[in-house]
C-alpha atoms as a PDB file:
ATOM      1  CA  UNK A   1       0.000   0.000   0.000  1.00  0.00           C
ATOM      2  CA  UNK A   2       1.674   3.591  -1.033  1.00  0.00           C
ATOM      3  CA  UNK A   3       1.858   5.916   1.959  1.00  0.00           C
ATOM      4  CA  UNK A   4      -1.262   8.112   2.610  1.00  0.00           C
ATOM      5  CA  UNK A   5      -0.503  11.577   1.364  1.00  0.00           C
ATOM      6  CA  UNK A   6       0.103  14.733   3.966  1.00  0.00           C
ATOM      7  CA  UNK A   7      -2.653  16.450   4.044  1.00  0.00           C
ATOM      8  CA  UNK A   8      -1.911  20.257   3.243  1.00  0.00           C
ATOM      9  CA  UNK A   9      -2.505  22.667   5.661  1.00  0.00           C
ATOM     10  CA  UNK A  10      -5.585  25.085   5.933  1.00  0.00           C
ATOM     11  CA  UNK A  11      -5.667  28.518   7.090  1.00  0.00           C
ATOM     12  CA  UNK A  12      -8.562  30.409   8.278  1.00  0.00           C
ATOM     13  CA  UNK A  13      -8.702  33.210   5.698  1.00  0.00           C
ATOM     14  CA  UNK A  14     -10.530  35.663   7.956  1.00  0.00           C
ATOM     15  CA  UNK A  15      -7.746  35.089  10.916  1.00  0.00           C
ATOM     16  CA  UNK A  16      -4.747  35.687   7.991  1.00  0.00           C
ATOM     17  CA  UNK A  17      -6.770  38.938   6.686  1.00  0.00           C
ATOM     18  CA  UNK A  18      -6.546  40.194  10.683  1.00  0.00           C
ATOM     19  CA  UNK A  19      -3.439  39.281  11.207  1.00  0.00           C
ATOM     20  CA  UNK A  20      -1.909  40.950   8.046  1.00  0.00           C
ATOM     21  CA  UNK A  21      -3.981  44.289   8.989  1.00  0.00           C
ATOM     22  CA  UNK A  22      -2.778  44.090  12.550  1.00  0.00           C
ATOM     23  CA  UNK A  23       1.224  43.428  11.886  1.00  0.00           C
ATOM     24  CA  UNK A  24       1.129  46.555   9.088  1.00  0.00           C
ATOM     25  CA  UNK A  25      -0.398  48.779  11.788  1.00  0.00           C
ATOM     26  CA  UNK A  26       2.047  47.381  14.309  1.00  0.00           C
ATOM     27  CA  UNK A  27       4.804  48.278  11.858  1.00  0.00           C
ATOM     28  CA  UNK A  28       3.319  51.723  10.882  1.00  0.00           C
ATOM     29  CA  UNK A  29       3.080  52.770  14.244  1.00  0.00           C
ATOM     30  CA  UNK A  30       6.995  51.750  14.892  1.00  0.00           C
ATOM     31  CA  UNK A  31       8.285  53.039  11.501  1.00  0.00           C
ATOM     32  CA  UNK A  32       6.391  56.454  12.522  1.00  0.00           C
ATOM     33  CA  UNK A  33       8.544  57.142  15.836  1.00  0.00           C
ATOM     34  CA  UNK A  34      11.906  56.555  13.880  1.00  0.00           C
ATOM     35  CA  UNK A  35      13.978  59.780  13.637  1.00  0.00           C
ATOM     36  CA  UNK A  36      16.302  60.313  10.289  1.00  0.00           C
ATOM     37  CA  UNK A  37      19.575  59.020  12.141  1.00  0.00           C
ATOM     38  CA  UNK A  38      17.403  55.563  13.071  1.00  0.00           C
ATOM     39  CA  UNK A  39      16.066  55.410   8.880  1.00  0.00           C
ATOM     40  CA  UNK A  40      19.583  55.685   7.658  1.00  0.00           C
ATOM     41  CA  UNK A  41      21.468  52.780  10.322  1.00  0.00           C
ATOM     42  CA  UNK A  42      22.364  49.543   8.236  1.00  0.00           C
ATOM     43  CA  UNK A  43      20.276  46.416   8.546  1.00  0.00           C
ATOM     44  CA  UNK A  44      21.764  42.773   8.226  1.00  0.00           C
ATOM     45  CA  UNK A  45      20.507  42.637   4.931  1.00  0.00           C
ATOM     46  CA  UNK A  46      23.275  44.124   2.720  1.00  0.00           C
ATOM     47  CA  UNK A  47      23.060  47.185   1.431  1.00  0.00           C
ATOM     48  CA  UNK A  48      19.931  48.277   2.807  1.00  0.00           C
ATOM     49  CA  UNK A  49      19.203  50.763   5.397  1.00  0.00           C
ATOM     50  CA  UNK A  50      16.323  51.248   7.727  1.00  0.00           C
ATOM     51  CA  UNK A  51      14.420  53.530   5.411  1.00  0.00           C
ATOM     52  CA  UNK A  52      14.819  50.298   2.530  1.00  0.00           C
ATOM     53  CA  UNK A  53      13.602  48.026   4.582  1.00  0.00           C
ATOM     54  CA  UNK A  54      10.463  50.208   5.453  1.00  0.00           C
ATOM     55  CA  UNK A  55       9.569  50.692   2.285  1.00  0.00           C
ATOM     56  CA  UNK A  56      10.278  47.253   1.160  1.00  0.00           C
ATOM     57  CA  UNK A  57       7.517  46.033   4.365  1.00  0.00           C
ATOM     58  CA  UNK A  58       4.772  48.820   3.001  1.00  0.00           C
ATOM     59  CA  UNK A  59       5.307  47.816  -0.923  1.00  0.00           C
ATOM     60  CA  UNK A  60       5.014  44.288   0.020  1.00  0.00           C
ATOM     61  CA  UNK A  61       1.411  44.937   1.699  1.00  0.00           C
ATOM     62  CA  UNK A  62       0.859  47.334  -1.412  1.00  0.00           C
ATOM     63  CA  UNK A  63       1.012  44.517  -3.682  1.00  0.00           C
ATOM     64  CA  UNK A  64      -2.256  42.919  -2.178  1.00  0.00           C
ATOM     65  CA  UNK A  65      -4.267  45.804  -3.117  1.00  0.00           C
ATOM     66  CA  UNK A  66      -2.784  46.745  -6.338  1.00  0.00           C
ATOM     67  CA  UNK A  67      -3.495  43.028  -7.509  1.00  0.00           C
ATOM     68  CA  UNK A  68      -6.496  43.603  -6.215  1.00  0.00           C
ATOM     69  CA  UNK A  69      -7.256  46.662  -8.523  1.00  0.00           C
ATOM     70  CA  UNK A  70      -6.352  44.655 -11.260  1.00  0.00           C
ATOM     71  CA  UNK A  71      -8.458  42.743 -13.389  1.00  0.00           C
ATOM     72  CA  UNK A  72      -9.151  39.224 -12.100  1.00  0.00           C
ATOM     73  CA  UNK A  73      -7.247  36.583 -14.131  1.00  0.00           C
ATOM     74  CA  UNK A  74      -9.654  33.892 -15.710  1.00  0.00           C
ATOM     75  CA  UNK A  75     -10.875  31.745 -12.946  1.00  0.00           C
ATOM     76  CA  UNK A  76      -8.326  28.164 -12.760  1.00  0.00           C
ATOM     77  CA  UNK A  77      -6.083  26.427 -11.059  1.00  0.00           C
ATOM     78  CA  UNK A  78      -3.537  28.440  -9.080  1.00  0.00           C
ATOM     79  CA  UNK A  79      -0.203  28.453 -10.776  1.00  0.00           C
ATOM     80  CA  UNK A  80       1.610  28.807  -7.543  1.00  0.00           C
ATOM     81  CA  UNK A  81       0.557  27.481  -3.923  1.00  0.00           C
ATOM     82  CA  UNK A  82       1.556  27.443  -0.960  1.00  0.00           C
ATOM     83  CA  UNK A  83       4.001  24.735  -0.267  1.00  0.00           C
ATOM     84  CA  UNK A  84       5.705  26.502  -3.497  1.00  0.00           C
ATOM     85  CA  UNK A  85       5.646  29.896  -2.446  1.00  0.00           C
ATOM     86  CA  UNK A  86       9.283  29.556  -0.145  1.00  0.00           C
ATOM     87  CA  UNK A  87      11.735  28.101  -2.834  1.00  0.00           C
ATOM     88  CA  UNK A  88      10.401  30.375  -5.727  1.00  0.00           C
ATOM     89  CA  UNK A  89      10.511  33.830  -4.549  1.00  0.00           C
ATOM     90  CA  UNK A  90      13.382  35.190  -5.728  1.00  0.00           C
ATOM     91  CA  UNK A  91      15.596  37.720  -4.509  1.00  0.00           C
ATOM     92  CA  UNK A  92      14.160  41.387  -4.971  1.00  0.00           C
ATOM     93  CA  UNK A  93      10.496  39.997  -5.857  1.00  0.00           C
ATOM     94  CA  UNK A  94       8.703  43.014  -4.022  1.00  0.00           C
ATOM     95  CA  UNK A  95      11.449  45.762  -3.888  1.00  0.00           C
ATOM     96  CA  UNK A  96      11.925  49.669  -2.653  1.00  0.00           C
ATOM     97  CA  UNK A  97      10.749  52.453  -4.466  1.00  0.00           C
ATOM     98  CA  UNK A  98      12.269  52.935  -7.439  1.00  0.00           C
ATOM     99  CA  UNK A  99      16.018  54.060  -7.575  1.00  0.00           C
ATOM    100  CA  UNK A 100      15.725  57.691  -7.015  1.00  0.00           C
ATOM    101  CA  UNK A 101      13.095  57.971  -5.314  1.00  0.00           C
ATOM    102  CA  UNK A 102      12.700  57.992  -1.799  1.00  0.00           C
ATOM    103  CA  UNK A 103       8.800  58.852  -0.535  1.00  0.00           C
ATOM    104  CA  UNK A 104       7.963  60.450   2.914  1.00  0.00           C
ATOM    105  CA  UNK A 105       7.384  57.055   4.909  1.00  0.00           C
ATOM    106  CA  UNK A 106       4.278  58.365   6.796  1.00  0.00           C
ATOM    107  CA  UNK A 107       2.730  59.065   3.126  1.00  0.00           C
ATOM    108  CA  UNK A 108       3.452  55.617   1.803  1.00  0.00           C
ATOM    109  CA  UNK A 109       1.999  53.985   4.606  1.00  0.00           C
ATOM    110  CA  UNK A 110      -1.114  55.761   5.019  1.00  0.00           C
ATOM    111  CA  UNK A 111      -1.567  55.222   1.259  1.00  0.00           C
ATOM    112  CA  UNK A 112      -0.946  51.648   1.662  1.00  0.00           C
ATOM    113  CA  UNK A 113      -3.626  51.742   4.288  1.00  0.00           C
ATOM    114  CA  UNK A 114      -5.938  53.290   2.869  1.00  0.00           C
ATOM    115  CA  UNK A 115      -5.730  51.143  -0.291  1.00  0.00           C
ATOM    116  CA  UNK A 116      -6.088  48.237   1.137  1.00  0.00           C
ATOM    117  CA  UNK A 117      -9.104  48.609   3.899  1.00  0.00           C
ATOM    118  CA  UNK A 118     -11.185  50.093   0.798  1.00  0.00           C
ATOM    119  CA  UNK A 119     -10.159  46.705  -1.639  1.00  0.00           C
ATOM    120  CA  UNK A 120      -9.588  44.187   0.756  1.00  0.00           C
ATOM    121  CA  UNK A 121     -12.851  43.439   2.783  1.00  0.00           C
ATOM    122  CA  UNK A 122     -14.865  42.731  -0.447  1.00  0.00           C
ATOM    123  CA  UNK A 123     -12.766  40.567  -2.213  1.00  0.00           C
ATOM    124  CA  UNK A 124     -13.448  36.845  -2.817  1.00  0.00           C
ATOM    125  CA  UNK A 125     -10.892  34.485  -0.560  1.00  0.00           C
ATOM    126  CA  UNK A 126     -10.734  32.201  -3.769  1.00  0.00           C
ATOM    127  CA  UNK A 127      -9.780  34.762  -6.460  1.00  0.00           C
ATOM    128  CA  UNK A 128      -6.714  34.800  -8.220  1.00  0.00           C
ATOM    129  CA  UNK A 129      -4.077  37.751  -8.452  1.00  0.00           C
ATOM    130  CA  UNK A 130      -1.206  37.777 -10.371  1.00  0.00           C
ATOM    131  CA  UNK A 131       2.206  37.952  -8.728  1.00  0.00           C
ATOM    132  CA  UNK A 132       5.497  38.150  -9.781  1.00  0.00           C
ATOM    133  CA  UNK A 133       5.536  34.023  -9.661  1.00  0.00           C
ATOM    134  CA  UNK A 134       2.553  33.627 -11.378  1.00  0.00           C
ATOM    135  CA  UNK A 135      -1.129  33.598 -10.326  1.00  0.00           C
ATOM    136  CA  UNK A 136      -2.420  32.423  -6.420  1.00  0.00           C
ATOM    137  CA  UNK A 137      -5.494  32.512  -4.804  1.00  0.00           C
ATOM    138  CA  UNK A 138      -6.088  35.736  -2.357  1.00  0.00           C
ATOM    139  CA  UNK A 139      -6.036  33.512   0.659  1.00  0.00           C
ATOM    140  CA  UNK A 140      -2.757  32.280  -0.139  1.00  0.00           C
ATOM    141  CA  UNK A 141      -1.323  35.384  -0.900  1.00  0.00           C
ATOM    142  CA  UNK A 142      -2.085  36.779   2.296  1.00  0.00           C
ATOM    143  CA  UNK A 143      -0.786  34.208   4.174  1.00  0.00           C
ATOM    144  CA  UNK A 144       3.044  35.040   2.505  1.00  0.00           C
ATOM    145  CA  UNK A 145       2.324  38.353   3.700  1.00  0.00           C
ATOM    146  CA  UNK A 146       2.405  37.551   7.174  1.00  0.00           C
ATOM    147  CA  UNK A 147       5.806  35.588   6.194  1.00  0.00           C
ATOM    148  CA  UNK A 148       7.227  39.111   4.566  1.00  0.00           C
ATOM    149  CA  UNK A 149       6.077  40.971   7.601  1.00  0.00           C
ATOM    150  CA  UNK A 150       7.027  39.053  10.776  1.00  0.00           C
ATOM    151  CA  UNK A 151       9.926  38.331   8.822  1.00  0.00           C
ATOM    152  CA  UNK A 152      11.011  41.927   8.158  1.00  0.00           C
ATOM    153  CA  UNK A 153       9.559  43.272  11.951  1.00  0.00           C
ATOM    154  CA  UNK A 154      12.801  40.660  13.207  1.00  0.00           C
ATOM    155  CA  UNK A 155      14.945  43.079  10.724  1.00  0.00           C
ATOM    156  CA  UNK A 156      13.896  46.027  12.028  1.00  0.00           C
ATOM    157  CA  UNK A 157      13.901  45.118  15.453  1.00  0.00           C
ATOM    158  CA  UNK A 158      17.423  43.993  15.389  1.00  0.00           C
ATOM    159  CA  UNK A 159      18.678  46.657  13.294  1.00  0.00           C
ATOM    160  CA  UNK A 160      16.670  49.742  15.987  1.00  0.00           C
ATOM    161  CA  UNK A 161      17.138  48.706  19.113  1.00  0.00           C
ATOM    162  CA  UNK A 162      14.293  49.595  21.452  1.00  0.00           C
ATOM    163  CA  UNK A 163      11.979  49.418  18.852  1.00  0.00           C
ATOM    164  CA  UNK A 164      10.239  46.823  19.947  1.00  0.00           C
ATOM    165  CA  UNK A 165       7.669  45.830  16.975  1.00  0.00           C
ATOM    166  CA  UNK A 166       5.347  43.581  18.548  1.00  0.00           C
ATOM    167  CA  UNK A 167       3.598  40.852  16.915  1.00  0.00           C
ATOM    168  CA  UNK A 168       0.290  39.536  16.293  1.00  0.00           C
ATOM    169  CA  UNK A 169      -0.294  36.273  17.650  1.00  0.00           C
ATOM    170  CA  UNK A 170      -2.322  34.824  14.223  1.00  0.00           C
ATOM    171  CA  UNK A 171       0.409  36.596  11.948  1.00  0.00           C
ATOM    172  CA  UNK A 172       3.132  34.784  13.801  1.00  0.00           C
ATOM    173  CA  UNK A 173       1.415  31.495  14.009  1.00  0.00           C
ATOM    174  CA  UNK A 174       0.635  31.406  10.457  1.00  0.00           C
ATOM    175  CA  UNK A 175       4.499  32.540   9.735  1.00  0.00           C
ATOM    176  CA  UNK A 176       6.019  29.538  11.890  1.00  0.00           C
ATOM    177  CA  UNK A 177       3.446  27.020  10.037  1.00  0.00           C
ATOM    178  CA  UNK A 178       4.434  27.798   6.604  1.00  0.00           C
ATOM    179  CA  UNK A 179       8.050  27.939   7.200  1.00  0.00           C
ATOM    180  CA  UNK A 180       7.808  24.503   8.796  1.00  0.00           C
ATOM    181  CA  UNK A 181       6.019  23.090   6.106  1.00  0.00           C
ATOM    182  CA  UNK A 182       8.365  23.958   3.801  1.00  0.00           C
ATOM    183  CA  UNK A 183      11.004  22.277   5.613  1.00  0.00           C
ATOM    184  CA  UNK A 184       9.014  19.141   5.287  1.00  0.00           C
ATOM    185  CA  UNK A 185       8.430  20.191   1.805  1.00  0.00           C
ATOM    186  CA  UNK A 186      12.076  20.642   1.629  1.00  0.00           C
ATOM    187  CA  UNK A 187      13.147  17.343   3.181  1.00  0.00           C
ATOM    188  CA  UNK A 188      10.008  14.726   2.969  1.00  0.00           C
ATOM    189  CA  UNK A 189       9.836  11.761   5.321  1.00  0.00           C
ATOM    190  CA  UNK A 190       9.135  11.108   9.468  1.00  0.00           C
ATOM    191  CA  UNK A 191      12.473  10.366  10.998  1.00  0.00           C
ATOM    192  CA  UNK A 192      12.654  13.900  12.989  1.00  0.00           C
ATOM    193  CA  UNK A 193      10.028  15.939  14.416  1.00  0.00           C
ATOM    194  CA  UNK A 194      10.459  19.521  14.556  1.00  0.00           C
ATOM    195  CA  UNK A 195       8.209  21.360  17.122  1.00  0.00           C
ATOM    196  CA  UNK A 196       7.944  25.127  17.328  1.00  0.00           C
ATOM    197  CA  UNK A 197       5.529  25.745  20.246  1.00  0.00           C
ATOM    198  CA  UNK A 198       2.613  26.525  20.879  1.00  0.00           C
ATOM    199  CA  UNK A 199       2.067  27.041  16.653  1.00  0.00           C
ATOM    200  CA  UNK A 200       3.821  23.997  14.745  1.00  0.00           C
ATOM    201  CA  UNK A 201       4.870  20.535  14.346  1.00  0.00           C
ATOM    202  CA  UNK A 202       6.243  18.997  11.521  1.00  0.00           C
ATOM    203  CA  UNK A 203       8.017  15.624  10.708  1.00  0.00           C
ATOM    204  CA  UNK A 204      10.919  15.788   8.132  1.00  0.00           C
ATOM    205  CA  UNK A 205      13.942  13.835   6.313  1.00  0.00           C
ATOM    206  CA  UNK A 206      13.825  10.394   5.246  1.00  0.00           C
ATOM    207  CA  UNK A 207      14.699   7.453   7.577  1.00  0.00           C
ATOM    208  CA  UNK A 208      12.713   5.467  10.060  1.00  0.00           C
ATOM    209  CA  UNK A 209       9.375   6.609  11.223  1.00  0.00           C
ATOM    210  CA  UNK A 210       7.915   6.456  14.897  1.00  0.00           C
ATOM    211  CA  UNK A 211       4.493   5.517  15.116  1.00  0.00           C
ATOM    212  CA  UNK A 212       4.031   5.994  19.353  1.00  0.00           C
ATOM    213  CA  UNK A 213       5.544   7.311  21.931  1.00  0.00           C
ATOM    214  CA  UNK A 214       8.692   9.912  21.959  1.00  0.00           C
ATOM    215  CA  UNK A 215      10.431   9.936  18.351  1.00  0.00           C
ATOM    216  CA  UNK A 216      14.171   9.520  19.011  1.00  0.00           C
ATOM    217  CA  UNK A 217      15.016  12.162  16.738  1.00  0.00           C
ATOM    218  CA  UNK A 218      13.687  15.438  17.890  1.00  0.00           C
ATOM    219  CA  UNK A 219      14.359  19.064  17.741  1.00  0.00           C
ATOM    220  CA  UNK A 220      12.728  22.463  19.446  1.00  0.00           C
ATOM    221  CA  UNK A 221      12.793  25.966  19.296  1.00  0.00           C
ATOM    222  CA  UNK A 222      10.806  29.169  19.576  1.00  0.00           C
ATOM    223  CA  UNK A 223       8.667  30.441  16.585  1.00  0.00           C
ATOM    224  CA  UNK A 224      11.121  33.643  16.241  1.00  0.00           C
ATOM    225  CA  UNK A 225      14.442  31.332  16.603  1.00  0.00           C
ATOM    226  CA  UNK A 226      12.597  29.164  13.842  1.00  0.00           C
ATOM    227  CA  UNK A 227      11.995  32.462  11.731  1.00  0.00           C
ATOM    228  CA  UNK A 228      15.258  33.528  12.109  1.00  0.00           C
ATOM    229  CA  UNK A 229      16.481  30.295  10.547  1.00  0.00           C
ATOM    230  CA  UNK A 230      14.208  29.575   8.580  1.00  0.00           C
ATOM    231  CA  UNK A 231      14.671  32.632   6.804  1.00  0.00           C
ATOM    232  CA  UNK A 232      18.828  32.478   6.839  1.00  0.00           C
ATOM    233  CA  UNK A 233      19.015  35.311   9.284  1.00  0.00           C
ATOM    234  CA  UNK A 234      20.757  33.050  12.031  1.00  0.00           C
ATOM    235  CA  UNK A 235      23.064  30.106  11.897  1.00  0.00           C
ATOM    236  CA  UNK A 236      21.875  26.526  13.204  1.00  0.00           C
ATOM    237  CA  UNK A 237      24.866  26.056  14.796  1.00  0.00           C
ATOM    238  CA  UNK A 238      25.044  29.339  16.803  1.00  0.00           C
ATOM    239  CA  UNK A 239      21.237  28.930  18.035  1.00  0.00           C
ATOM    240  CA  UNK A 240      21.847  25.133  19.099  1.00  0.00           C
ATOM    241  CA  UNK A 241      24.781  26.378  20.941  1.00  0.00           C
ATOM    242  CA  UNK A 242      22.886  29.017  22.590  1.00  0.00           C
ATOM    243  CA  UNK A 243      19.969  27.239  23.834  1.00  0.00           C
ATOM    244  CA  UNK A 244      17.825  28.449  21.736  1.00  0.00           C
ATOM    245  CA  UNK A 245      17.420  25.246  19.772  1.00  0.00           C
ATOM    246  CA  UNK A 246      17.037  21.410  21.004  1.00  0.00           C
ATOM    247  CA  UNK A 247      18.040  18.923  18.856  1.00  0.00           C
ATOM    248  CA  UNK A 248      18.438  15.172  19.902  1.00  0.00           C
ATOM    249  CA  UNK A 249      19.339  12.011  18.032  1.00  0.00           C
ATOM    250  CA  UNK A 250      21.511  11.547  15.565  1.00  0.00           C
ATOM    251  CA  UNK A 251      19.312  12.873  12.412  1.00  0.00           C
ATOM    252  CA  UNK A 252      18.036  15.983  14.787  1.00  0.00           C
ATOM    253  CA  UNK A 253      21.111  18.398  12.986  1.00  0.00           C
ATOM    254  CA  UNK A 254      18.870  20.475  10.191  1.00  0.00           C
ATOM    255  CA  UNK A 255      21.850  23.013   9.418  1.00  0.00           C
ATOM    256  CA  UNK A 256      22.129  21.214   5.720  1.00  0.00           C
ATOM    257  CA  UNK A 257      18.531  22.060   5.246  1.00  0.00           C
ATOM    258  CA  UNK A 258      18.236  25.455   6.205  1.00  0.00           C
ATOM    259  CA  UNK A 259      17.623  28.107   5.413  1.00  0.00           C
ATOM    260  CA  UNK A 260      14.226  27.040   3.223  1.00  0.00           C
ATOM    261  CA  UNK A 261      12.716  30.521   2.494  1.00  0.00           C
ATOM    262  CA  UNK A 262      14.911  31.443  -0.604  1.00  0.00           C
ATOM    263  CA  UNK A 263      16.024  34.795  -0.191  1.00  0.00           C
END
């Protein structure tokens, strides 16, 4: 008998719409209070400063509602889901303004705000907008917003300190559960569960599978340790050596499969 097929995951659609509203205001609010000095200090993303990577987070919210003002493509199959979405969004997919141009941050996001509460609460879950990978359904899309957002808040939180983003609960969940089904995307089979409390738990790379009881190959962390690797900002090694990360057995060592969002 072939093995039974995962099951993907679902997302509540009207939970992911919250959540993507609530981490932009949480970000507006924060990018507000920063002075010029704090807008022009590097990030660890090369060659971009503060100011970049505030732009970058309101364009990348933009894009919802300026698909969203475009015509609907013919109604189909998605080109692009979400177990896809991690490993083919390239570098530089949703950008900063264009070179030369540098817009008043407090315009940019009101605009983006404004944009998107008058297109977003009437449109269809299951319509598809074109991205810059090809075509998804709305409630996918918005769930890789909460990715580029929580994501990005880690950025600018590390690169101001005191700023302090906070984040929604339902943005971060659905951030964790999508980066740890990729790595099971990324590395199919049941020989190691990874568990990011209290949002995820997936089982990953090939090898023997537990069917009760504790699986001998196990490994732990928090859902912004997980982000952080997940999304190559921090080094499997120096989080496991830190305590952030719990790995046992002797397939529990994911630093060959990480990072899985690609960029």
């Amino acid at each position: 008998m072939p093995p039974a097929k995962k099951r993907t995951r679902s997302y509540d659609p009207v939970k992911t719409r919250a959540a993507v509203l609530a981490q932009f205001a949480h970000v507006r609010e924060a990018v507000a209070r920063l002075g010029p000095d704090a807008l022009e200090r590097p990030t660890r993303l090369a060659g971009w400063t503060v100011y970049d990577l505030a732009a970058h987070l309101a364009l990348a919210v933009d894009v919802v509602a300026r698909n969203l003002a475009e015509p609907a493509p013919a109604p189909g199959r998605p080109e692009v889901t979400l177990p896809q979405w991690p490993f083919a969004t390239p570098t530089g997919a949703v950008t900063t303004p264009d070179s030369g141009t540098r817009p008043d941050l407090a315009a940019l996001y009101a605009d983006v705000a404004a944009r998107t509460g008058r297109l977003l609460p009437d449109a269809e879950d299951t319509r598809l907008v074109r991205t810059v990978l090809g075509t998804m359904t709305l409630a996918d899309h918005l769930v890789t917003r909460t990715v580029e957002l929580c994501v990005h808040t880690d950025d600018l939180n590390d690169a101001v300190p005191g700023l302090d983003i906070p984040y929604d609960r339902q943005a971060l969940a659905a951030c964790t559960r999508l980066l740890a089904d990729a790595l099971a995307v990324k590395a199919p089979g049941g020989s190691v569960e990874v568990r990011i409390p209290p949002y995820a738990v997936v089982q990953c790379v090939e090898g023997p599978k537990h069917t009760r009881g504790t699986p001998p190959n196990v490994v732990e962390t928090d859902p912004l340790t997980w982000l952080r690797l997940a999304a190559g900002r921090r080094a499997w090694a120096d989080e496991r050596d830190g305590g952030r990360v719990s790995a046992s057995g002797e397939r529990a060592d994911l630093s060959a499969l990480l990072p899985v969002l690609s960029r």
